[in-house]
N, C-alpha and C. Protein backbone atom coordinates (compact mmCIF):
# COMPACT_ATOMS: atom_id res chain seq x y z
N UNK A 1 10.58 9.44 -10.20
CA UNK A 1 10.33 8.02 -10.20
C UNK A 1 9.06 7.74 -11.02
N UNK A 2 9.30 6.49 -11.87
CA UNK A 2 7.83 6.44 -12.76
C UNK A 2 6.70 5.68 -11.90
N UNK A 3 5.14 5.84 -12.11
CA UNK A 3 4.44 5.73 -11.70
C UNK A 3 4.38 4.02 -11.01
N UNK A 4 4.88 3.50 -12.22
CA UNK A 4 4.69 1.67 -12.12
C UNK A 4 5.58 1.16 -11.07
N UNK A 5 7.43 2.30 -10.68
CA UNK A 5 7.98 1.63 -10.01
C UNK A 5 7.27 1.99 -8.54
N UNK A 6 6.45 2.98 -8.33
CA UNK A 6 6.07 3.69 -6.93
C UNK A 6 5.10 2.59 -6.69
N UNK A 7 4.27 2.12 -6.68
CA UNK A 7 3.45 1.01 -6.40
C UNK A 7 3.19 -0.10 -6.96
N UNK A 8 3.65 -1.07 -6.12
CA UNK A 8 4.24 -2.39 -6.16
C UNK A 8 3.26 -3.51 -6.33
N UNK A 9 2.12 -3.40 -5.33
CA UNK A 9 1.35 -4.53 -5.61
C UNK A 9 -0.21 -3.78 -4.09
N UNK A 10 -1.20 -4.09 -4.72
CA UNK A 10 -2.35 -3.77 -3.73
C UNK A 10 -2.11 -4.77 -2.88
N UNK A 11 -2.41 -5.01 -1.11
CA UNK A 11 -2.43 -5.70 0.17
C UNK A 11 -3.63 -5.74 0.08
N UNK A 12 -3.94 -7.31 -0.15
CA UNK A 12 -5.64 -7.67 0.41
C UNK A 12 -5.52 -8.68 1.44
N UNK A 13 -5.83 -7.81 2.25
CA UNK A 13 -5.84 -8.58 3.78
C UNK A 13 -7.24 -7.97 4.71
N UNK A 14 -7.48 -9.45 5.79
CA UNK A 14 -8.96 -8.62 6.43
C UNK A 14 -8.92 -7.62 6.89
N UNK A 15 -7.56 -7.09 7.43
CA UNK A 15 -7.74 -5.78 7.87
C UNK A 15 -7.82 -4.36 6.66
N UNK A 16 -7.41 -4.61 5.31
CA UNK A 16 -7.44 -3.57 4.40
C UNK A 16 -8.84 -4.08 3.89
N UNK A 17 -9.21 -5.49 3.95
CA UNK A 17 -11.09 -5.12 3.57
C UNK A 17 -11.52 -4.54 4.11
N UNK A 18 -11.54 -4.53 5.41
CA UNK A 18 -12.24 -4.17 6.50
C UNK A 18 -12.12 -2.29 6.65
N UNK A 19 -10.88 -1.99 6.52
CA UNK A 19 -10.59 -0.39 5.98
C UNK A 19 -11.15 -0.18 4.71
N UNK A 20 -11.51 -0.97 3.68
CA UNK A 20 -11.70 -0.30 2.11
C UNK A 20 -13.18 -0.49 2.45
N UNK A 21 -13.73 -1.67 3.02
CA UNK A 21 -15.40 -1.13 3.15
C UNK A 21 -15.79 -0.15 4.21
N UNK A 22 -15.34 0.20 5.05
CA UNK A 22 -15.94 0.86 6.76
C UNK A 22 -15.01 2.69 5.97
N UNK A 23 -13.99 2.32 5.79
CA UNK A 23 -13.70 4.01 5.46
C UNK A 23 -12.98 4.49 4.19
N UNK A 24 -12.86 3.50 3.27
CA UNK A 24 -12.58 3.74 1.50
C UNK A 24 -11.47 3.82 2.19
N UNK A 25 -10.50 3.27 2.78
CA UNK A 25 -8.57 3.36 2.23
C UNK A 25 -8.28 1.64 1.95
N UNK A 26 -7.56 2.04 1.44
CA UNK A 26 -7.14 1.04 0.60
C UNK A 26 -4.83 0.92 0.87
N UNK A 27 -4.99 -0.30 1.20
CA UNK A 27 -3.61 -0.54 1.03
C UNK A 27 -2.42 -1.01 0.18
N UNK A 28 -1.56 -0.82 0.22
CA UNK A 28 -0.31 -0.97 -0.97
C UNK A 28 0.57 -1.25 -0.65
N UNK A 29 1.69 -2.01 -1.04
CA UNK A 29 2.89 -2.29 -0.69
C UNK A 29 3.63 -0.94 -1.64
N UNK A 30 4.64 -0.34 -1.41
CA UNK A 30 4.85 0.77 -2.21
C UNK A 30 6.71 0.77 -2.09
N UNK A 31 7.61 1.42 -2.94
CA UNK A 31 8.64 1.52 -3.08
C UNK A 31 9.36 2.17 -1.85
N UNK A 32 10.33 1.45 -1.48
CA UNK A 32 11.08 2.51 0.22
C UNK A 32 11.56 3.26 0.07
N UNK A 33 12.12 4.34 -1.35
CA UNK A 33 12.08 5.46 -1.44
C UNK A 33 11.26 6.27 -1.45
N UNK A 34 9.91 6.09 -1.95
CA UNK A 34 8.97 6.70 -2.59
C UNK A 34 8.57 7.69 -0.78
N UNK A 35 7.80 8.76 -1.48
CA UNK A 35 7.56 9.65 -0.40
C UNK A 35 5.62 10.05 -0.20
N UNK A 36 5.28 10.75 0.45
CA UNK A 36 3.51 10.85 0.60
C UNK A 36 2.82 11.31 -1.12
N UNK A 37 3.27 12.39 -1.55
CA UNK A 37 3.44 13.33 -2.78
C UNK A 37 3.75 12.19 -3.76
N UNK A 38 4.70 11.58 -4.21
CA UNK A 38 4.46 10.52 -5.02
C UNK A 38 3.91 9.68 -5.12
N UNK A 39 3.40 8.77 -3.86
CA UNK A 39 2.57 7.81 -3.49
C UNK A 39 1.09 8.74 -3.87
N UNK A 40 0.64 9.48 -3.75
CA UNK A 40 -0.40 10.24 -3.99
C UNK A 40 -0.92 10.19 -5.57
N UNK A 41 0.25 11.17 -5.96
CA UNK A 41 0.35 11.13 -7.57
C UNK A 41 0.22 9.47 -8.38
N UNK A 42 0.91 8.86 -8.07
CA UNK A 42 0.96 7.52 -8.87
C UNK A 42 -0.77 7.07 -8.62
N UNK A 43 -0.88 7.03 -7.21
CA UNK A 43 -2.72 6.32 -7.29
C UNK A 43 -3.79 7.24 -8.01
N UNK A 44 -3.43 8.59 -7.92
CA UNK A 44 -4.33 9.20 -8.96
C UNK A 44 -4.38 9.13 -10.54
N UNK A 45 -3.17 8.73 -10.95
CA UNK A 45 -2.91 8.43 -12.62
C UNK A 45 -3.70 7.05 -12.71
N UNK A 46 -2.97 5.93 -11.91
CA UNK A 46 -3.15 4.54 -12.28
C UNK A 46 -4.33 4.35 -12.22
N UNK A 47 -4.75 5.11 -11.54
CA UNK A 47 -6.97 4.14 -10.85
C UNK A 47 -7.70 5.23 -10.86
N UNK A 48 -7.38 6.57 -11.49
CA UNK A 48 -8.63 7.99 -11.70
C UNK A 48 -9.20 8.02 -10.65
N UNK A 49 -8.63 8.18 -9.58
CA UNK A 49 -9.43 8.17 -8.04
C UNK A 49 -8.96 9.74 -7.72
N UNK A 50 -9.54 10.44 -6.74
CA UNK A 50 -9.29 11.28 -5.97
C UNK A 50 -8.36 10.70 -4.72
N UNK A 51 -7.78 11.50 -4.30
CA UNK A 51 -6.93 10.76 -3.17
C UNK A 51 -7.22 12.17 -1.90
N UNK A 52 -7.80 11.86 -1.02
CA UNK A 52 -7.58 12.58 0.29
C UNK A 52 -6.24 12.61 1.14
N UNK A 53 -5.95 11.63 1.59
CA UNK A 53 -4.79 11.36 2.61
C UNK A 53 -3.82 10.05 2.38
N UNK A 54 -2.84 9.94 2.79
CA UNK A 54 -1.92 9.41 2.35
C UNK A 54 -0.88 8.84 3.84
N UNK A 55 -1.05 7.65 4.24
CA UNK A 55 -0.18 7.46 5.22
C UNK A 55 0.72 6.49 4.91
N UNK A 56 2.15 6.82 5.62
CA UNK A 56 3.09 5.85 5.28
C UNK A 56 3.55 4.95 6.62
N UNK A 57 4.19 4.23 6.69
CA UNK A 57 5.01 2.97 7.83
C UNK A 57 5.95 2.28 7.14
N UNK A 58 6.94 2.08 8.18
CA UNK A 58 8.02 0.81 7.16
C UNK A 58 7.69 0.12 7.74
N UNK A 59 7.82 -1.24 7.42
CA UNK A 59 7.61 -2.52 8.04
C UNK A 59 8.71 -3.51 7.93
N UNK A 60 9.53 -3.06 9.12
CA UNK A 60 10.72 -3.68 9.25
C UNK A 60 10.60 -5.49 9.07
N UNK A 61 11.40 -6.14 8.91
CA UNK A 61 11.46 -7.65 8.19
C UNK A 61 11.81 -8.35 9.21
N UNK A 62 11.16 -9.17 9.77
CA UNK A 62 11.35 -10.40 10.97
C UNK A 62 12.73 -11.50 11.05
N UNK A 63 12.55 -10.79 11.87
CA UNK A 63 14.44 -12.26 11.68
C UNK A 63 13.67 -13.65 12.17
N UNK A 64 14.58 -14.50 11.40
CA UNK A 64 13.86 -16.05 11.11
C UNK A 64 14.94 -16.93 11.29
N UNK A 65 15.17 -18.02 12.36
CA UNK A 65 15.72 -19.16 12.09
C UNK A 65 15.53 -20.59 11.33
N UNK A 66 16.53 -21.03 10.60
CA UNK A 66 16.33 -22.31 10.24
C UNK A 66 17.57 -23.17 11.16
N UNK A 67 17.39 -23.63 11.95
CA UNK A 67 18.30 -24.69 12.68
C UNK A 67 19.20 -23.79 13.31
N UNK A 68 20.37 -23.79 13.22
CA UNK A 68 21.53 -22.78 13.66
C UNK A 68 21.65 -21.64 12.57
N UNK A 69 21.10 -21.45 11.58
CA UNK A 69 21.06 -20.17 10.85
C UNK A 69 20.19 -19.27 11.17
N UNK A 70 20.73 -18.47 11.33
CA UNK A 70 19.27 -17.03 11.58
C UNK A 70 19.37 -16.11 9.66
N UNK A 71 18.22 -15.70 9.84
CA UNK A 71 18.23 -14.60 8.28
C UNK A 71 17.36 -13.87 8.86
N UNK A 72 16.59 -13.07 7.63
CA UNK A 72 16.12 -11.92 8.19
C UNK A 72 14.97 -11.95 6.82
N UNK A 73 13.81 -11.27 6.93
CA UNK A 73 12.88 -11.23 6.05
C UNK A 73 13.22 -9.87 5.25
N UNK A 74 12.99 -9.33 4.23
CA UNK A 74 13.05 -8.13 3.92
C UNK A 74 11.74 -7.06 4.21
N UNK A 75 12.78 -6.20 4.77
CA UNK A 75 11.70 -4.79 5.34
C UNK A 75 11.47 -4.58 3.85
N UNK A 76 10.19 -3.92 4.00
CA UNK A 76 9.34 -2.88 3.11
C UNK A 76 8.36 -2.22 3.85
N UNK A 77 8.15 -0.80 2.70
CA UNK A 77 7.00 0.14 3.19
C UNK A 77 5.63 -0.26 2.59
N UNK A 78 4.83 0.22 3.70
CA UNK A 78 3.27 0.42 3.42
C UNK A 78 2.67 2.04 2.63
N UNK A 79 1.64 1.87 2.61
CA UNK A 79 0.85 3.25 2.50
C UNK A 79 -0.49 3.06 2.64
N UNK A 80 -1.25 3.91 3.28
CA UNK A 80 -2.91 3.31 3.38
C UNK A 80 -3.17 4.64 2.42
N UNK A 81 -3.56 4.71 1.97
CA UNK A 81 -4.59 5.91 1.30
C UNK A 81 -5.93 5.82 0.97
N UNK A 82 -6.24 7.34 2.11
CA UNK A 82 -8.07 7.16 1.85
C UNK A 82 -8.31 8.51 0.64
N UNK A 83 -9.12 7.73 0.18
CA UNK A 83 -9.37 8.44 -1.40
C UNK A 83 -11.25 8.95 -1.01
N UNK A 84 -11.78 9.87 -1.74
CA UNK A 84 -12.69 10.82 -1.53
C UNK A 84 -13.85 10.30 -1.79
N UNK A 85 -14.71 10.66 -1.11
CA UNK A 85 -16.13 10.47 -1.15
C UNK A 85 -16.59 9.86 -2.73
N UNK A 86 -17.19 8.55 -2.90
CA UNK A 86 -17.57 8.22 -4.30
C UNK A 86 -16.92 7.71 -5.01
N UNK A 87 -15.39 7.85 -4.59
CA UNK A 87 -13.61 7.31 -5.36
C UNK A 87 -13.51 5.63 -5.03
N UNK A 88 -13.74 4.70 -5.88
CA UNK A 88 -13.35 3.68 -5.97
C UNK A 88 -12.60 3.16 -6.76
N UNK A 89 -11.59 1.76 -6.14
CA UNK A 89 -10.46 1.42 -7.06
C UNK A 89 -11.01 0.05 -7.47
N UNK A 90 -11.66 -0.22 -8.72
CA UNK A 90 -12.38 -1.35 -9.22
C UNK A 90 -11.28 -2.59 -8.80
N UNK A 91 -9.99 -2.47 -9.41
CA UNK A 91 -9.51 -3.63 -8.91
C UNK A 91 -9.26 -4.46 -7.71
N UNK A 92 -9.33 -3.88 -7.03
CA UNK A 92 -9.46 -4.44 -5.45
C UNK A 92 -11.02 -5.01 -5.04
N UNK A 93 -12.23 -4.37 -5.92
CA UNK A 93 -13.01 -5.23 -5.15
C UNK A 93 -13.47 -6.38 -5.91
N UNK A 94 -14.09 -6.73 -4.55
CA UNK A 94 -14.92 -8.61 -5.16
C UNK A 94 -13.47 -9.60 -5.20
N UNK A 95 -12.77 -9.09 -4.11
CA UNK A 95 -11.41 -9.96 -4.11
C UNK A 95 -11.28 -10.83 -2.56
């Protein structure tokens, strides 16, 4: 899988500030195939970071009514990855 389709878009939310300042991980929305080993590889090409650890979750999709219709949100996966002592990903901060 190429690097661009494995990670989708950085998650800036208070809880991934709050992880990227207190313990350098940083969050991602990432492809639902993609696995720890690729998710790894792709953040080390794209952002020259070191990568320590690598966690994954799916995040199943909320079912939603409008009137008598129900739908469903689409599931997708996460990944937090904490990257190494000194390893910063410029684009995420000052956001």
């Amino acid at each position: 899988m190429e690097i661009h389709q494995v990670i989708k878009k950085i998650l800036i939310t208070e809880k991934s500030n709050l992880d990227r300042e207190v313990a350098n991980k940083y969050h991602f929305e990432v492809d639902r195939n993609a696995n720890k080993v690729e998710i790894s590889g792709a953040v080390e090409k794209l952002f020259k970071v070191k990568v320590e650890d690598v966690r994954v979750l799916n995040v199943l999709g909320k079912k939603k009514r409008m009137g008598r219709t129900t739908g469903q949100k689409r599931s997708w996966k996460k990944a937090v990855v904490t990257l190494a002592e000194g390893s910063r990903i410029e684009v995420a901060e000052g956001v």
